[in-house]
Protein backbone atom coordinates (compact mmCIF):
# COMPACT_ATOMS: atom_id res chain seq x y z
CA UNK A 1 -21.13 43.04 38.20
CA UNK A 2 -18.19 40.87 38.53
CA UNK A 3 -20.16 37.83 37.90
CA UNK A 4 -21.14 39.23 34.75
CA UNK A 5 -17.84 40.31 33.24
CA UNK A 6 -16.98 36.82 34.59
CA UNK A 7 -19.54 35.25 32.45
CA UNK A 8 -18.76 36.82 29.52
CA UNK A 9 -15.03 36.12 29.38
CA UNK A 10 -16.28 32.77 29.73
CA UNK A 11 -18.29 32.99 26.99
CA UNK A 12 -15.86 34.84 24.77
CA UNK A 13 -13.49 32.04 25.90
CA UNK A 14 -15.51 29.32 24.07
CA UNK A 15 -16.12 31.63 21.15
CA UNK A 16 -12.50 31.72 20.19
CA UNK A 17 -11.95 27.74 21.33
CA UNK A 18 -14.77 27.14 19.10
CA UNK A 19 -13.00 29.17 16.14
CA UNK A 20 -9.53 27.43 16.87
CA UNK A 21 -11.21 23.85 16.68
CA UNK A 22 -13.40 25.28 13.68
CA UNK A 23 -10.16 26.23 11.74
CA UNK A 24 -7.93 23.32 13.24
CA UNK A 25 -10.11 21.21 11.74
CA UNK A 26 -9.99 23.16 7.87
CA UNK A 27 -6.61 23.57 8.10
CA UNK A 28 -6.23 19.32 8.68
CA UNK A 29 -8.81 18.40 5.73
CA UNK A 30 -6.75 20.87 3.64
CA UNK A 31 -3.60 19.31 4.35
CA UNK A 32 -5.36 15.65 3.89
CA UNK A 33 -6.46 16.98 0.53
CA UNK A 34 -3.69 17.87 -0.75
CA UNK A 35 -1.60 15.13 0.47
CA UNK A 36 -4.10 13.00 -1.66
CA UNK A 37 -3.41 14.80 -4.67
CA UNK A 38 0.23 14.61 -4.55
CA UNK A 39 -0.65 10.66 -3.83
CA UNK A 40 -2.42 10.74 -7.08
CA UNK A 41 -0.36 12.22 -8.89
CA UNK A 42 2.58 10.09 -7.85
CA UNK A 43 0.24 6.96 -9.09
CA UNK A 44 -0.22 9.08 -12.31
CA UNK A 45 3.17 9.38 -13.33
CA UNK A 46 4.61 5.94 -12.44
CA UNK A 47 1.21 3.99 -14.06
CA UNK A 48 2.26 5.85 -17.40
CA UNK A 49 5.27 4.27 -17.10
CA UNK A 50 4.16 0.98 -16.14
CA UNK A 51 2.06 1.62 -18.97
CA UNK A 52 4.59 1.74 -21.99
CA UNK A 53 6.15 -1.45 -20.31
CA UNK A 54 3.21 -3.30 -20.17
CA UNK A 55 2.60 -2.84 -24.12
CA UNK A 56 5.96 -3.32 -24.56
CA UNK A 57 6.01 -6.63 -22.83
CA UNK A 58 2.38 -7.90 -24.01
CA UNK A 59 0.49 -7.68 -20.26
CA UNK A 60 -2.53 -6.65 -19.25
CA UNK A 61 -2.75 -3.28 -20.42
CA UNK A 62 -6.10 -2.85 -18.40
CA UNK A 63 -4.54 -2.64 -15.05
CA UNK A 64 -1.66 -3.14 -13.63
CA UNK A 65 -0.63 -3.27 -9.43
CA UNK A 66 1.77 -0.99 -8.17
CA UNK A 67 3.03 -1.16 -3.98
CA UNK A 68 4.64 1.87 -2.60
CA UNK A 69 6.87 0.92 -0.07
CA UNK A 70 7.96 4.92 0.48
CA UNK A 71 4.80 5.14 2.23
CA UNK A 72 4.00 4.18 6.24
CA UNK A 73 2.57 0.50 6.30
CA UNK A 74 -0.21 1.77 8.20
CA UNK A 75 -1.66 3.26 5.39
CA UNK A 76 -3.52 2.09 2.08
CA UNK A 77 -0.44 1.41 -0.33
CA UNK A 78 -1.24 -1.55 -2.63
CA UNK A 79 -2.83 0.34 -5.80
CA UNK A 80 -4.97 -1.53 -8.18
CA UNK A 81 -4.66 1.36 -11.05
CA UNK A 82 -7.45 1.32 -14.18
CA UNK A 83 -5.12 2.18 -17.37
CA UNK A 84 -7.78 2.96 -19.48
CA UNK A 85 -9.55 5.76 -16.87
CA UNK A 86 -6.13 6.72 -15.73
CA UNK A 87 -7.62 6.52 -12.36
CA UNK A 88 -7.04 4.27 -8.51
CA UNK A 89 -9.77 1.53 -8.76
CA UNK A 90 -8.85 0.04 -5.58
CA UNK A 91 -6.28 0.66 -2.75
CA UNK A 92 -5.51 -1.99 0.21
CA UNK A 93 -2.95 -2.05 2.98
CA UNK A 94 -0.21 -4.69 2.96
CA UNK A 95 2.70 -5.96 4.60
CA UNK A 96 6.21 -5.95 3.90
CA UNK A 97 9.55 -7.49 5.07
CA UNK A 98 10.83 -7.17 8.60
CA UNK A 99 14.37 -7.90 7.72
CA UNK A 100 16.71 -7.78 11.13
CA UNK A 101 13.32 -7.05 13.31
CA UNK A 102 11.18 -9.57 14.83
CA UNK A 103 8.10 -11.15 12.51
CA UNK A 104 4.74 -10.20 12.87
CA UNK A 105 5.97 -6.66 14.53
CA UNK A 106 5.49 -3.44 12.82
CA UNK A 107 9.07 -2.14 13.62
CA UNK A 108 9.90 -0.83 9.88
CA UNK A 109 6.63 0.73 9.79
CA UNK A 110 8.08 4.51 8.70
CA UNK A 111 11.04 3.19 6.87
CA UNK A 112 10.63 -0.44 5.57
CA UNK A 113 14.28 -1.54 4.16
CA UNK A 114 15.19 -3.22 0.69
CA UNK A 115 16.90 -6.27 -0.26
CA UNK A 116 17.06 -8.90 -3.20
CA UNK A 117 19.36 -11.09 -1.13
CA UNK A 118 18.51 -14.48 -0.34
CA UNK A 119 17.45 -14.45 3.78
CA UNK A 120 17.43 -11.33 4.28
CA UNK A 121 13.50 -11.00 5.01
CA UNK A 122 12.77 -7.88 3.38
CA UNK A 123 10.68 -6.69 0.68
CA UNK A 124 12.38 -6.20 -3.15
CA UNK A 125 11.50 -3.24 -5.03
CA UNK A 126 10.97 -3.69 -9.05
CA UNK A 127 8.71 -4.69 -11.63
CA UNK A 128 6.68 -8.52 -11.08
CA UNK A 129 5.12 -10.23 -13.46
CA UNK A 130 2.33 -12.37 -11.62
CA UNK A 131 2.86 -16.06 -12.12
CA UNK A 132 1.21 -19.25 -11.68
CA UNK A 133 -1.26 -19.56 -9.25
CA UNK A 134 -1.02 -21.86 -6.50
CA UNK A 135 -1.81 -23.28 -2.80
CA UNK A 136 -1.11 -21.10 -0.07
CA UNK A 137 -1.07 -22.15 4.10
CA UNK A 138 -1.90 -18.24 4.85
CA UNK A 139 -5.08 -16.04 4.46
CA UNK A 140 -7.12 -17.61 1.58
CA UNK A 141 -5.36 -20.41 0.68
CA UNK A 142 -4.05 -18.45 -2.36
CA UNK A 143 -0.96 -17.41 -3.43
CA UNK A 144 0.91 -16.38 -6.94
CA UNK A 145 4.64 -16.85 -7.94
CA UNK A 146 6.49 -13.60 -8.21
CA UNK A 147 8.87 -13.07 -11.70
CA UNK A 148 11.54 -10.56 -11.12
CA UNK A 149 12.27 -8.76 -13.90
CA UNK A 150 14.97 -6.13 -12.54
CA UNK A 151 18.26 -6.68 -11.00
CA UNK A 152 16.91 -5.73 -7.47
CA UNK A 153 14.45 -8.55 -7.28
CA UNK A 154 15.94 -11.04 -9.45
CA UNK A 155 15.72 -13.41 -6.50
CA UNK A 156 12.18 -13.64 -5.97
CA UNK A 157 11.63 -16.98 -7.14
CA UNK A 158 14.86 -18.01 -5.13
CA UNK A 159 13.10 -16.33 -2.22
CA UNK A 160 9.68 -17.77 -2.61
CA UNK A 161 8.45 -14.37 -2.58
CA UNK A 162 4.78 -14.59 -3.62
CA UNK A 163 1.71 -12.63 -3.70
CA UNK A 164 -1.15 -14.18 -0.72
CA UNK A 165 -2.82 -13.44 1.84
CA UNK A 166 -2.65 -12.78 5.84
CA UNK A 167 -5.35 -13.13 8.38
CA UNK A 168 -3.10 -10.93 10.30
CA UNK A 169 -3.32 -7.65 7.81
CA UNK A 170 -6.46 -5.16 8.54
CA UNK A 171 -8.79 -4.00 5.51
CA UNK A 172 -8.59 -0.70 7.36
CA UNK A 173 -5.92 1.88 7.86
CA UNK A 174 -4.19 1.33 11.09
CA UNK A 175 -2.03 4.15 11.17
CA UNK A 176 -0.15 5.46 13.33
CA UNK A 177 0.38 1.72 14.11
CA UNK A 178 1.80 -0.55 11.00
CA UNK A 179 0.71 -3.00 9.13
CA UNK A 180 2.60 -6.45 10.97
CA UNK A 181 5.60 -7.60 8.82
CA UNK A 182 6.64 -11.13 7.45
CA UNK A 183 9.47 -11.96 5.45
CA UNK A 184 9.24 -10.23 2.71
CA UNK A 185 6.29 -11.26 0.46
CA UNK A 186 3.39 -8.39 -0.20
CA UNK A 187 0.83 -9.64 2.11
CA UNK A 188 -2.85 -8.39 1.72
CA UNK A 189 -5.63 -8.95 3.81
CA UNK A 190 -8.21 -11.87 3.06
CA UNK A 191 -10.69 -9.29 1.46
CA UNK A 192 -8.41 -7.71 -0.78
CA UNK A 193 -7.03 -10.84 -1.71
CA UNK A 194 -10.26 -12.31 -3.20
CA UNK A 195 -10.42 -9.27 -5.23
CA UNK A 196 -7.06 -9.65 -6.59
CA UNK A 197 -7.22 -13.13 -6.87
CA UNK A 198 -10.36 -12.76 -9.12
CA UNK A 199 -8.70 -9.91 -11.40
CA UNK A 200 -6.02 -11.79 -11.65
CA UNK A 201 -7.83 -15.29 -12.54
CA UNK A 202 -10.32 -13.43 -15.08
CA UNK A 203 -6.91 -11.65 -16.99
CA UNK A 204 -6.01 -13.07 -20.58
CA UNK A 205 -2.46 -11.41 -20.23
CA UNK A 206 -0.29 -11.45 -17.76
CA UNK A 207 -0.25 -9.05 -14.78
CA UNK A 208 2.21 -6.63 -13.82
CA UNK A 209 3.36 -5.74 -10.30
CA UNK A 210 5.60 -3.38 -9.65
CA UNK A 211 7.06 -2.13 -5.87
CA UNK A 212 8.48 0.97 -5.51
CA UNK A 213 10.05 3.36 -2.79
């Protein structure tokens, strides 16, 4: 008898593990959902923006690229956004600047910092228009000026911040781990860089990029 009524606490046991795990797991793809959705609709509101500038300034008004710096670098944060479906085409991870902590770390990883100061490796939030296209020693071999259009990344030229490629960046999330960090320029990984390259080349305007946090 007492093997039995030990057997079937056992079994009620897994029952209500299995229920925990079974909800656990709803609970988590909930949460994942709607984190998406506020994603999205964060994307949304600044690409109608980026919108109204781009006909305003005579760019593509096709797509534009938007970086979200707010975001952990572990995660997918380079947006390639389709203006005319009002929807994410494309979405890549990439690197930004390590400022004070060593290179190639992912130290800033929850909390990357801003400057437009000459030096002072880190990333520059504002709008980009993409510039001439040129040779690059990283990734690809690829990289494009950066034109900064706002007073917070006025320097970029200064700065040779450009848009390339690093053998170092994954094409998959690496999170809770960070993407590494250079010295400031939006680095992408070789993949996503051959796709942006080629919108980019194949674009009779001009292409907006714009880094926000």
């Amino acid at each position: 008898m007492a093997i039995l009524k030990l057997t079937a606490i056992i079994f009620l046991s897994l029952i209500s593990a299995s229920l925990f795990v079974s909800r656990g797991t709803i609970e988590l793809s909930t949460l994942e959902k709607v984190s998406r959705e506020v994603e999205i609709d964060r994307l949304r509101s600044k690409a109608a923006e980026a919108k109204k500038y781009c006909n305003l300034n005579d760019l593509n008004q096709d797509f534009f690229f938007l970086v979200d710096l707010k975001r952990h670098s572990g995660l997918k944060r380079f947006y390639v956004w389709n203006f005319d479906k009002d929807t994410l085409d494309h979405s890549f991870l990439v690197s930004h600047g390590c400022g004070d902590n060593p290179w190639g770390k992912d130290d800033s990883k929850e909390n990357a910092t801003v400057s437009n100061e000459d030096g002072s490796h880190k990333s520059s939030v504002g709008k980009y228009i993409i510039g001439k296209r040129g040779y690059s020693s990283w990734g690809i071999n690829v990289n494009y000026k950066l034109h900064g259009k706002d007073a917070t990344n006025s320097n970029a030229l200064k700065r040779l911040i450009v848009l390339h490629s690093w053998d170092a960046v994954p094409d998959e999330e690496v999170y809770p781990n960070g993407t590494p960090e250079g010295w400031g320029c939006p680095a992408l990984s070789n993949s996503a860089m051959r796709l942006i390259d080629d919108k980019v080349r194949n674009s009779k305007k001009k292409v907006l990029l714009w880094v926000i946090q």
